[in-house]
PDB file of N, CA and C in Angstrom:
ATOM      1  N   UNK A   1       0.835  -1.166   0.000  1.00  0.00           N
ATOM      2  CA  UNK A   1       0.000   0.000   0.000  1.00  0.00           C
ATOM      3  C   UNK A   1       0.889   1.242   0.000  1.00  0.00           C
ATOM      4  N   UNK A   2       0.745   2.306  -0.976  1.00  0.00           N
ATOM      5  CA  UNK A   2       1.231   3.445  -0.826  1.00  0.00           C
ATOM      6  C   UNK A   2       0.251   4.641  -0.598  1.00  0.00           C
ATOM      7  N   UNK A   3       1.111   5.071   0.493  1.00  0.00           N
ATOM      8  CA  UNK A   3       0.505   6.930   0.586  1.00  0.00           C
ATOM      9  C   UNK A   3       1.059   8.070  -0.175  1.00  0.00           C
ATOM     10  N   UNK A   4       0.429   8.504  -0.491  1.00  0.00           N
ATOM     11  CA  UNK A   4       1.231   9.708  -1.112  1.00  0.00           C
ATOM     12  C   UNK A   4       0.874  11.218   0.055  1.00  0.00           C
ATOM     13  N   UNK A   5       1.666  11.902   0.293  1.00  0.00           N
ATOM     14  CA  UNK A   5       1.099  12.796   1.356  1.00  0.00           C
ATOM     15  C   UNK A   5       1.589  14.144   0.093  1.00  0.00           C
ATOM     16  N   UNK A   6       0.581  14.972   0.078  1.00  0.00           N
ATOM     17  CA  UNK A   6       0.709  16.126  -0.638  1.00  0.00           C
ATOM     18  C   UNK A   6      -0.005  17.374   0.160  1.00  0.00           C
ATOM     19  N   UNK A   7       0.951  18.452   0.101  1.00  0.00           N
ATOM     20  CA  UNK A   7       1.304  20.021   0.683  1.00  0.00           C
ATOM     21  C   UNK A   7      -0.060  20.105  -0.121  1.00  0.00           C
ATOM     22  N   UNK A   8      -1.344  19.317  -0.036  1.00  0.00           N
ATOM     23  CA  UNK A   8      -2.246  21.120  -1.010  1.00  0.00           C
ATOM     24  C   UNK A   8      -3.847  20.342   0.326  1.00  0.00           C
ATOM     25  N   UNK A   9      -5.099  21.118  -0.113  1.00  0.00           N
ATOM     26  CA  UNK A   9      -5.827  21.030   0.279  1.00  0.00           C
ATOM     27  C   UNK A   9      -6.747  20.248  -0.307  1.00  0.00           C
ATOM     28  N   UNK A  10      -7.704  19.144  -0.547  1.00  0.00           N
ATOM     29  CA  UNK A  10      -8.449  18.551  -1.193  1.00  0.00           C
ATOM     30  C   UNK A  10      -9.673  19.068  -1.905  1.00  0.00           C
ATOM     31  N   UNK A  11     -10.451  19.670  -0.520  1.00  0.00           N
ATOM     32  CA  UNK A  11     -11.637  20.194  -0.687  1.00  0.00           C
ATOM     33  C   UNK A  11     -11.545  21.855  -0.199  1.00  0.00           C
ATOM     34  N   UNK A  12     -12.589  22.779  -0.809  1.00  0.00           N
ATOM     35  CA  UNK A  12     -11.992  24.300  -0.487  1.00  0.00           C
ATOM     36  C   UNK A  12     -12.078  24.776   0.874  1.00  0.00           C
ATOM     37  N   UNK A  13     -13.126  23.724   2.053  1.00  0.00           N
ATOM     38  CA  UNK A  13     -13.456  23.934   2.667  1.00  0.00           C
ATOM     39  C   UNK A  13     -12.512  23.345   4.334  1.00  0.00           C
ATOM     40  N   UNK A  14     -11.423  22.586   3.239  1.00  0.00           N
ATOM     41  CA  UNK A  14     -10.201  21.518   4.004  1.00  0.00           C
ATOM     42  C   UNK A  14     -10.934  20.453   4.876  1.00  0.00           C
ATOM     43  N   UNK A  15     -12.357  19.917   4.631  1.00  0.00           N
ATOM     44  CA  UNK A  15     -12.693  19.244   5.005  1.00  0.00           C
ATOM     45  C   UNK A  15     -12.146  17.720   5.377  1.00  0.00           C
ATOM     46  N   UNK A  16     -11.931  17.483   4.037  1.00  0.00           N
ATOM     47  CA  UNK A  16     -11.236  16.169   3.628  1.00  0.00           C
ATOM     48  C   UNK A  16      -9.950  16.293   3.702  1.00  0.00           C
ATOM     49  N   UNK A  17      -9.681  15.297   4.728  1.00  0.00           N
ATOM     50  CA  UNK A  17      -7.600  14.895   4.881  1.00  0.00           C
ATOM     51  C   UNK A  17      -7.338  13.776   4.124  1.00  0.00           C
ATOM     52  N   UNK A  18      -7.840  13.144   3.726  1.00  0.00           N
ATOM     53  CA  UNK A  18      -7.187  11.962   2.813  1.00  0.00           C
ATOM     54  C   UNK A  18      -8.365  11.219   2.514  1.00  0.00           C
ATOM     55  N   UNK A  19      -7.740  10.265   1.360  1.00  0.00           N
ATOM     56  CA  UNK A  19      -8.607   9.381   0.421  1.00  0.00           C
ATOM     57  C   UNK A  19      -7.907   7.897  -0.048  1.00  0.00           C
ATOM     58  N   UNK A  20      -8.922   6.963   0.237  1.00  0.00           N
ATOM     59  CA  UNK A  20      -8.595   5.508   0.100  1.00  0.00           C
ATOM     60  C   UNK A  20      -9.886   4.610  -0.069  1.00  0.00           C
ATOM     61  N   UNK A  21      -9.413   4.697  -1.417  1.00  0.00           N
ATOM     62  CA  UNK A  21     -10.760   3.373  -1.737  1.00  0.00           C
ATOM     63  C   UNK A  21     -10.523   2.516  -1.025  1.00  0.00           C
ATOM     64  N   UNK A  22     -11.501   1.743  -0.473  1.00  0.00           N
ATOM     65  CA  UNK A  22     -11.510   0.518   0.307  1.00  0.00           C
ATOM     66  C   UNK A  22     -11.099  -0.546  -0.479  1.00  0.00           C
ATOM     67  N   UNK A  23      -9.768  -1.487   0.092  1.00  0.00           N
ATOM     68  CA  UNK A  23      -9.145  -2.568  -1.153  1.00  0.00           C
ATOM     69  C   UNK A  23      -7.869  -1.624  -1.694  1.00  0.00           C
ATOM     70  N   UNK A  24      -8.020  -0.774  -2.102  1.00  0.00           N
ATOM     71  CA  UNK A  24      -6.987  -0.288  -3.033  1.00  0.00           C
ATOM     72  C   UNK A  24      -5.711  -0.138  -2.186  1.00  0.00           C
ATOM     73  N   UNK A  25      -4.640  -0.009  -3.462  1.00  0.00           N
ATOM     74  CA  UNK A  25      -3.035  -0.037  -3.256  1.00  0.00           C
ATOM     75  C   UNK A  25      -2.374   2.083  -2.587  1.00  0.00           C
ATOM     76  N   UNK A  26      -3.641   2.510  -3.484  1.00  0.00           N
ATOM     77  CA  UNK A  26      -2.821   4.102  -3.456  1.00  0.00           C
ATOM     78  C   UNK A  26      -4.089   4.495  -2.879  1.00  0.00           C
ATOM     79  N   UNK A  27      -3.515   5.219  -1.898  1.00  0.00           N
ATOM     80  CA  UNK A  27      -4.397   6.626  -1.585  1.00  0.00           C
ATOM     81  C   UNK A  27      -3.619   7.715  -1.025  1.00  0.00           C
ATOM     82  N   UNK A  28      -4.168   9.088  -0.631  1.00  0.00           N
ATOM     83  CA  UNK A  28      -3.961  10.434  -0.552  1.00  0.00           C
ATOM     84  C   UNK A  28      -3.665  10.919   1.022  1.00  0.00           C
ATOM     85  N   UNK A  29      -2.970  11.446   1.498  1.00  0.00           N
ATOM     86  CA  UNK A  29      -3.453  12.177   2.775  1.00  0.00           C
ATOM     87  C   UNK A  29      -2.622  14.183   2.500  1.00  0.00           C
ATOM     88  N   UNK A  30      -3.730  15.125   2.514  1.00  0.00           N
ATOM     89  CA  UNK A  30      -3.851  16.070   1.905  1.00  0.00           C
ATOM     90  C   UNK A  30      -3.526  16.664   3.840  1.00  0.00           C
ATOM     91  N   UNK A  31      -2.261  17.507   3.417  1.00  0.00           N
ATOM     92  CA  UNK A  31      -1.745  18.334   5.029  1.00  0.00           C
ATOM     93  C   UNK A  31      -1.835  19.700   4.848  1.00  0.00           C
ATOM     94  N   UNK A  32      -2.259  20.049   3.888  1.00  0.00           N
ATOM     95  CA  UNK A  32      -2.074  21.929   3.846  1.00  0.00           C
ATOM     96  C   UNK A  32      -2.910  22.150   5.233  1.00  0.00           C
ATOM     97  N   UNK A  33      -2.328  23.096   6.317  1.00  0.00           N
ATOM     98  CA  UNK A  33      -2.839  23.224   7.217  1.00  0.00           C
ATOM     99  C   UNK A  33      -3.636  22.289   8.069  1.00  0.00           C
ATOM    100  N   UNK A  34      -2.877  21.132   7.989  1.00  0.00           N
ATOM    101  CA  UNK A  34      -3.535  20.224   9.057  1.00  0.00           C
ATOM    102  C   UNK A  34      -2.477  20.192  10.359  1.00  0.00           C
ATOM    103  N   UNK A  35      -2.631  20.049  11.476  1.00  0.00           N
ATOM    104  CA  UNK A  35      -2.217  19.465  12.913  1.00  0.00           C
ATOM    105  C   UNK A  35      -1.427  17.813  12.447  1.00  0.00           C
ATOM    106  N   UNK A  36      -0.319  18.139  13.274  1.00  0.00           N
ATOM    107  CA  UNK A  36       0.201  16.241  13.086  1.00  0.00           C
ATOM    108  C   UNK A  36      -0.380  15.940  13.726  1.00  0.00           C
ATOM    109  N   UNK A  37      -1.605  16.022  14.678  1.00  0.00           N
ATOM    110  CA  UNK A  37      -2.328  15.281  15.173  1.00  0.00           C
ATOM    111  C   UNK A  37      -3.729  14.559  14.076  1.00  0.00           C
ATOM    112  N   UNK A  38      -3.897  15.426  13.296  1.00  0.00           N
ATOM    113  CA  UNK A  38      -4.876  15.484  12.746  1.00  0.00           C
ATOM    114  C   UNK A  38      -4.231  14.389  11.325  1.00  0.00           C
ATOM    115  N   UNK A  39      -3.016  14.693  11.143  1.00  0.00           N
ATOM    116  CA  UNK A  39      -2.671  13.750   9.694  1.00  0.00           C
ATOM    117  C   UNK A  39      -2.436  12.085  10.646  1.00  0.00           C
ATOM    118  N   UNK A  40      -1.596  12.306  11.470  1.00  0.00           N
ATOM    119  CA  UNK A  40      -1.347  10.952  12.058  1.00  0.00           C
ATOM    120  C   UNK A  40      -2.540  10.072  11.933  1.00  0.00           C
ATOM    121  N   UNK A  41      -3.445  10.276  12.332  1.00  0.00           N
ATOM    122  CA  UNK A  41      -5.266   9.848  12.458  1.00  0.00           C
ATOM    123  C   UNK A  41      -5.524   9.928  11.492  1.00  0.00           C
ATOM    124  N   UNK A  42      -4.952  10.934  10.279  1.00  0.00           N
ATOM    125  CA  UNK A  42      -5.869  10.224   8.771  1.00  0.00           C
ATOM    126  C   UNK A  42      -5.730   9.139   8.335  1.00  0.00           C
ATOM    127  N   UNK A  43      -3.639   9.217   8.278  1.00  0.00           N
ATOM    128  CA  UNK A  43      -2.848   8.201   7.883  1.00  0.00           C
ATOM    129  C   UNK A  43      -3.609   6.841   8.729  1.00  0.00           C
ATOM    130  N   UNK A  44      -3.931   6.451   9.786  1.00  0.00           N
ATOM    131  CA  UNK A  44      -4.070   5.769  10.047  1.00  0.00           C
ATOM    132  C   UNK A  44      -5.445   5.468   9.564  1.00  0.00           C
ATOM    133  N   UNK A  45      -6.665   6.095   9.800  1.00  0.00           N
ATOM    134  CA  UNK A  45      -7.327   5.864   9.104  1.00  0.00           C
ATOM    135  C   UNK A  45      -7.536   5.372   7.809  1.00  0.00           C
ATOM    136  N   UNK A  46      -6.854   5.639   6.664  1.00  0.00           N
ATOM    137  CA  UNK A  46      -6.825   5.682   5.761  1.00  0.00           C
ATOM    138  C   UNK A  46      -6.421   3.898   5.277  1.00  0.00           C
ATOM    139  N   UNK A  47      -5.059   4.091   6.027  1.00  0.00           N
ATOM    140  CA  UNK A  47      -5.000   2.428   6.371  1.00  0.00           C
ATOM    141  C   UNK A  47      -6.132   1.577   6.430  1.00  0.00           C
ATOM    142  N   UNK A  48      -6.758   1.789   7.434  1.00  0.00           N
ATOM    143  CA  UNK A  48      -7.843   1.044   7.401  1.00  0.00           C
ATOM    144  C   UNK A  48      -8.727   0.477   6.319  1.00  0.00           C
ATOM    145  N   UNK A  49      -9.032   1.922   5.537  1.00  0.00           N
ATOM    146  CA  UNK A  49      -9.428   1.152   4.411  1.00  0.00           C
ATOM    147  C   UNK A  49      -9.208   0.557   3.491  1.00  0.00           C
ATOM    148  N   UNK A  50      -7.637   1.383   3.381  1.00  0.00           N
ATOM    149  CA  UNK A  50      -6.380   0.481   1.739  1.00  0.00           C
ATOM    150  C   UNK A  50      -6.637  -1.638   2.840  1.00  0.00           C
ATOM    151  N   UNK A  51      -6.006  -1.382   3.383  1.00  0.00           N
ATOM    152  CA  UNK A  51      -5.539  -2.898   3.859  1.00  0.00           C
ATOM    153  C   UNK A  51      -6.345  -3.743   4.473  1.00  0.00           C
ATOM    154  N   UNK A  52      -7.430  -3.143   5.099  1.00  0.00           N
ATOM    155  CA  UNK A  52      -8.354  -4.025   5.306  1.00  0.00           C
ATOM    156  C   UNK A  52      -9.808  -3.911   5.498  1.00  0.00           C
ATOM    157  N   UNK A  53      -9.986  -3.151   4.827  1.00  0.00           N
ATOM    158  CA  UNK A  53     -11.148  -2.533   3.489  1.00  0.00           C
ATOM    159  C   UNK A  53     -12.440  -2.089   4.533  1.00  0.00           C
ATOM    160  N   UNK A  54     -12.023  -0.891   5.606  1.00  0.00           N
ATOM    161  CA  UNK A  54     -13.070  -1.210   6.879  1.00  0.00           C
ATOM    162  C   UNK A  54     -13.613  -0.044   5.716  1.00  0.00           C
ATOM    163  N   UNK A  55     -15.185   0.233   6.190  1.00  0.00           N
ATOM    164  CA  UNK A  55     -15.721   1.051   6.129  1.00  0.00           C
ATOM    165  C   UNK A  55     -16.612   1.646   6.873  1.00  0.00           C
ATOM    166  N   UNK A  56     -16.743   3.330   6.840  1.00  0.00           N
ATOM    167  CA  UNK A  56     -17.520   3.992   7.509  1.00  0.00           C
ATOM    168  C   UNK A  56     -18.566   3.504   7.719  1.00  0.00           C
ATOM    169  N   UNK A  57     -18.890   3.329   9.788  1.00  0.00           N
ATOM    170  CA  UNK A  57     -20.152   3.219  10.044  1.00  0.00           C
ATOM    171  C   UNK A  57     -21.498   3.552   9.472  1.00  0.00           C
ATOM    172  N   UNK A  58     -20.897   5.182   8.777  1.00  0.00           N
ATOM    173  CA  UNK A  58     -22.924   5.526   8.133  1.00  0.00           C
ATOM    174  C   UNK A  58     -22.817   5.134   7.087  1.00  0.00           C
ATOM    175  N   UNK A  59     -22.007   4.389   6.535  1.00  0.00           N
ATOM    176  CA  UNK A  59     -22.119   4.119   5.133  1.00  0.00           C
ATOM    177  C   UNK A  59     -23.234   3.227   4.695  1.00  0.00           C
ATOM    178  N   UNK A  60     -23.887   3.331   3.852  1.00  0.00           N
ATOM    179  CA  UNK A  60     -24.736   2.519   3.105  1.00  0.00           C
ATOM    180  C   UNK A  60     -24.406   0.937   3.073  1.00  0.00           C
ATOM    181  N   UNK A  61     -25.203   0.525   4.024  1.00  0.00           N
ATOM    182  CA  UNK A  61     -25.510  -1.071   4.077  1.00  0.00           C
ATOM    183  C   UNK A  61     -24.487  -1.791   4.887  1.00  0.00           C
ATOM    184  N   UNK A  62     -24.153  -0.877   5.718  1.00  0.00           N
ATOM    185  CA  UNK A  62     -23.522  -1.540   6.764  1.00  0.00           C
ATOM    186  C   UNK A  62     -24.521  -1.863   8.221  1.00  0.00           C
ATOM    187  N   UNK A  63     -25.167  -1.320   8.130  1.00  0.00           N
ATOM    188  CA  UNK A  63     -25.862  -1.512   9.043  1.00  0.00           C
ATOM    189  C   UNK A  63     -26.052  -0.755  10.506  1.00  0.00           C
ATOM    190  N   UNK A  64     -25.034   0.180  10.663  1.00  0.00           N
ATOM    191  CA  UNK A  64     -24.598   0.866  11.701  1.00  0.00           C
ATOM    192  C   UNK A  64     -24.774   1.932  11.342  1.00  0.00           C
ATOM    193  N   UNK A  65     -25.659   2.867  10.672  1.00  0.00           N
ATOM    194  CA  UNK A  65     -25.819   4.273  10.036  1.00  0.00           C
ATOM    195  C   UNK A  65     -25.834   5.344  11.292  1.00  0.00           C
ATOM    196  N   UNK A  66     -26.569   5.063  12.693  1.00  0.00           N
ATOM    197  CA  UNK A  66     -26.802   5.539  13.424  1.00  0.00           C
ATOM    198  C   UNK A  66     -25.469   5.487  14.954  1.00  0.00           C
ATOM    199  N   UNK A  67     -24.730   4.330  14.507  1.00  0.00           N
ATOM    200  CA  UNK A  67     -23.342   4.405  15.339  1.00  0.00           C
ATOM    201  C   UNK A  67     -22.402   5.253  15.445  1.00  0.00           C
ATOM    202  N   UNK A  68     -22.086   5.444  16.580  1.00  0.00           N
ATOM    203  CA  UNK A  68     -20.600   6.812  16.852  1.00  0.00           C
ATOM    204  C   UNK A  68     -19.705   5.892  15.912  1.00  0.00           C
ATOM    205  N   UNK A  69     -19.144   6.890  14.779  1.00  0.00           N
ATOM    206  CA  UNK A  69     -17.955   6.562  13.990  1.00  0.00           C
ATOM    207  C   UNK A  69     -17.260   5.884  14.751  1.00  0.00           C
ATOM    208  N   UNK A  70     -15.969   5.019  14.349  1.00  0.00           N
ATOM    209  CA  UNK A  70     -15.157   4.270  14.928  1.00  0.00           C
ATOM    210  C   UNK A  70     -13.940   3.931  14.451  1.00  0.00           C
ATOM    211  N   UNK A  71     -13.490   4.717  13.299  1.00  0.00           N
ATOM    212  CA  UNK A  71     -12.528   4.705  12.700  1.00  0.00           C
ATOM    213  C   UNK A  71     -12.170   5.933  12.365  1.00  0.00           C
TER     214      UNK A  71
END
């Protein structure tokens, strides 16, 4: 699995710190003005989904729409 970490912002609103299809080899973690607290926790997050394909609680058809996030 590779990260690529890039100096810019994703969304205009810097919402989004990183991106990883669930399964996939490459994804993103976006630091323009983020906290190393805040990238450490993407990166890891992000993991989650490259390597072992978790996905967001509200996501569609998981069943947990209404669960405190957990990743």
């Amino acid at each position: 699995m590779y990260l690529f970490v890039v100096d810019e912002v994703a969304l205009s609103d810097g919402d989004l710190l990183g991106k990883m299809p669930r399964n996939s080899q490459f994804g993103f973690i976006f630091t323009k003005d983020a906290t190393r607290e805040a990238v450490v926790r993407t990166v890891l997050h992000e993991i989650g989904h490259g390597d072992y394909t978790l996905e967001h609680t509200f996501s569609e058809g998981v069943g947990l729409e209404n669960a405190r996030q957990i990743i």
